[in-house]
Protein backbone atom coordinates (compact mmCIF):
# COMPACT_ATOMS: atom_id res chain seq x y z
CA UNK A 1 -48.87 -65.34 137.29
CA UNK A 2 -46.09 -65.15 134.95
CA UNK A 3 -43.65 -66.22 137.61
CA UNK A 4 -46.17 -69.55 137.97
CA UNK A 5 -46.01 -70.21 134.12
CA UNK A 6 -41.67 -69.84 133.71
CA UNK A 7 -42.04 -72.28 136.41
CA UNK A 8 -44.08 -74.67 135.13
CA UNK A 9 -42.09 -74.55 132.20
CA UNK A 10 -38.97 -74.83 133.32
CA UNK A 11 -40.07 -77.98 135.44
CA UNK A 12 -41.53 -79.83 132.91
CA UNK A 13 -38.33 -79.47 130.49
CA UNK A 14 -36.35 -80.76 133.32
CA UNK A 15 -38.96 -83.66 133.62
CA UNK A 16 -38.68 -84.47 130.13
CA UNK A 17 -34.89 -84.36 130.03
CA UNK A 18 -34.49 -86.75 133.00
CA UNK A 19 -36.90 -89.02 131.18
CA UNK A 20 -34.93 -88.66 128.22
CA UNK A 21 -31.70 -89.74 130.10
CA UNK A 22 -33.39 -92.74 131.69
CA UNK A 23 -34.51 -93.98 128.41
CA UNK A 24 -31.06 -93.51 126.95
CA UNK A 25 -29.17 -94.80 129.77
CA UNK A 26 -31.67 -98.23 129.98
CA UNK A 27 -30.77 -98.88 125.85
CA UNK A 28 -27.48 -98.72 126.74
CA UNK A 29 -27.42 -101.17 129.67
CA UNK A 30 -29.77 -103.58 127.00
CA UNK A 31 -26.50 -102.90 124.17
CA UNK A 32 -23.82 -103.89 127.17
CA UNK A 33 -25.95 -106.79 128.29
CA UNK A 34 -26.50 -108.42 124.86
CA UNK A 35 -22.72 -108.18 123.91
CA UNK A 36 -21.73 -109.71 126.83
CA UNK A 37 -23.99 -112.14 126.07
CA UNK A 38 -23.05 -112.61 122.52
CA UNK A 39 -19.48 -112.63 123.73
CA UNK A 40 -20.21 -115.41 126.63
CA UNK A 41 -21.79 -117.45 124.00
CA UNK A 42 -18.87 -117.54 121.68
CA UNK A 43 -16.36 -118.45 124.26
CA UNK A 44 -18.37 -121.17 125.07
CA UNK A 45 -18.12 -122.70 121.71
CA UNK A 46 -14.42 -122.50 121.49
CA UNK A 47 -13.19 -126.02 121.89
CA UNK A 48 -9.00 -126.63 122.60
CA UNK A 49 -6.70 -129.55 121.22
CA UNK A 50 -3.04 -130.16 122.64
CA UNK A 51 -0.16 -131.69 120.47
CA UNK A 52 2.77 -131.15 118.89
CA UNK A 53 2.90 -129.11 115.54
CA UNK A 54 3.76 -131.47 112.96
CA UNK A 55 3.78 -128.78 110.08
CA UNK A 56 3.28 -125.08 109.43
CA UNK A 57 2.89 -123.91 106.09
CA UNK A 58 1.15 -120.13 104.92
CA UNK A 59 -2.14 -120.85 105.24
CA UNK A 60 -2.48 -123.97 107.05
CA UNK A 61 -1.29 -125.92 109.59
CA UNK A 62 -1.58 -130.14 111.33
CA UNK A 63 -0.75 -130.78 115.25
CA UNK A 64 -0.98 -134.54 116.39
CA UNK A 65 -2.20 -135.22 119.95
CA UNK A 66 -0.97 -137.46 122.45
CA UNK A 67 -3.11 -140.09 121.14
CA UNK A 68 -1.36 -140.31 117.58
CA UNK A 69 -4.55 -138.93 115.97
CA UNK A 70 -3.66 -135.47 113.68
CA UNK A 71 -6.33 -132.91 112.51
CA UNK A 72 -5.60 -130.54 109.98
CA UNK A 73 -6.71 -126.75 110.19
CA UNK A 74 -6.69 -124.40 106.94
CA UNK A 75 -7.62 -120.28 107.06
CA UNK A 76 -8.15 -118.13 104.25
CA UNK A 77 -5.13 -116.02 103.61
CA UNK A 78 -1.49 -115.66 105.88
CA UNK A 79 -3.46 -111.68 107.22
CA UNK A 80 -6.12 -114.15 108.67
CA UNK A 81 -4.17 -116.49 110.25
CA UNK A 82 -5.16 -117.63 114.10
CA UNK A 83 -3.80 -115.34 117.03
CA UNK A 84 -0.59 -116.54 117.58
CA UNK A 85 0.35 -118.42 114.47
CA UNK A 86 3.44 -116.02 114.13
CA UNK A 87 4.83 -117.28 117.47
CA UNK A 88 4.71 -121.10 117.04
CA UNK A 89 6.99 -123.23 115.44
CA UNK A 90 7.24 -127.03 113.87
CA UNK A 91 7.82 -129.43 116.99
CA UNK A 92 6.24 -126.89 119.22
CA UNK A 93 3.42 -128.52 121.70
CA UNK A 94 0.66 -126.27 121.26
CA UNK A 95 -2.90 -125.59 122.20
CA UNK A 96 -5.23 -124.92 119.48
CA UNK A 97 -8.42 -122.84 120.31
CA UNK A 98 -11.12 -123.56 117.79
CA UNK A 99 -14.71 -123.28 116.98
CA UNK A 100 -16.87 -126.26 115.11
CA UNK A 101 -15.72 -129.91 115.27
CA UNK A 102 -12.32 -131.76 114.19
CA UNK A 103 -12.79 -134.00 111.69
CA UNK A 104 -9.66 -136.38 110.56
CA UNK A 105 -10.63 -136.30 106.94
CA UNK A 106 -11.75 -132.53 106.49
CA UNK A 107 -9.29 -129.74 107.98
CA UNK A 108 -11.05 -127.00 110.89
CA UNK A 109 -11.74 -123.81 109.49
CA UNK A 110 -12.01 -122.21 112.92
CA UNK A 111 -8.62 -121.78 114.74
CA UNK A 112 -9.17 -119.13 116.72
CA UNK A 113 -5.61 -118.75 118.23
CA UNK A 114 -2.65 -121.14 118.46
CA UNK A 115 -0.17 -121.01 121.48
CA UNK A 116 2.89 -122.86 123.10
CA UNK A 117 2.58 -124.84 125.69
């Protein structure tokens, strides 16, 4: 009888561990799903604009397209300048990653990352 009880027991706190695991292992796949997600969604709002960098200065920057037009992007401080920035040069032809809309009047606060072409 004694035997039938350890058992018992020992069954049910294997039960309750699997159960455990399942539970953990689902919030996980629900974490890894909704970054991905959140992840997707902000590549998807990162725009791009090709032209030549007309000028570079600490904390901002203006490339003119192929159509003569030139938009102007600013960032906060030279440690939060767009990936990149470093590695580009007046007269370069870049591509500018960026999130929000380019205005010809206001400068883009969201370069992402700025790269040769």
């Amino acid at each position: 009888l004694m035997f039938a009880f350890v058992i018992a027991a020992v069954t049910s706190a294997c039960s309750a561990q699997t159960s455990t695991t399942a539970a953990t292992t689902a919030a996980q796949a629900e974490t890894t799903k909704a970054e991905t997600e959140t992840s997707t969604a902000a590549a998807a709002d990162t725009q791009s604009f090709s032209g030549v960098l007309e000028s570079k200065k600490n904390v901002s920057f203006i490339v003119t397209g192929n159509e003569g037009v030139s938009y102007g992007f600013t960032f906060e401080s030279e440690n939060q300048a767009p990936e990149g920035y470093d590695t580009v040069n007046e007269g370069d032809n870049v591509i500018v990653y960026y999130e929000g809309e380019l205005s010809e009047v206001d400068a883009n606060l969201g370069a992402v990352s700025i790269e040769k072409q």
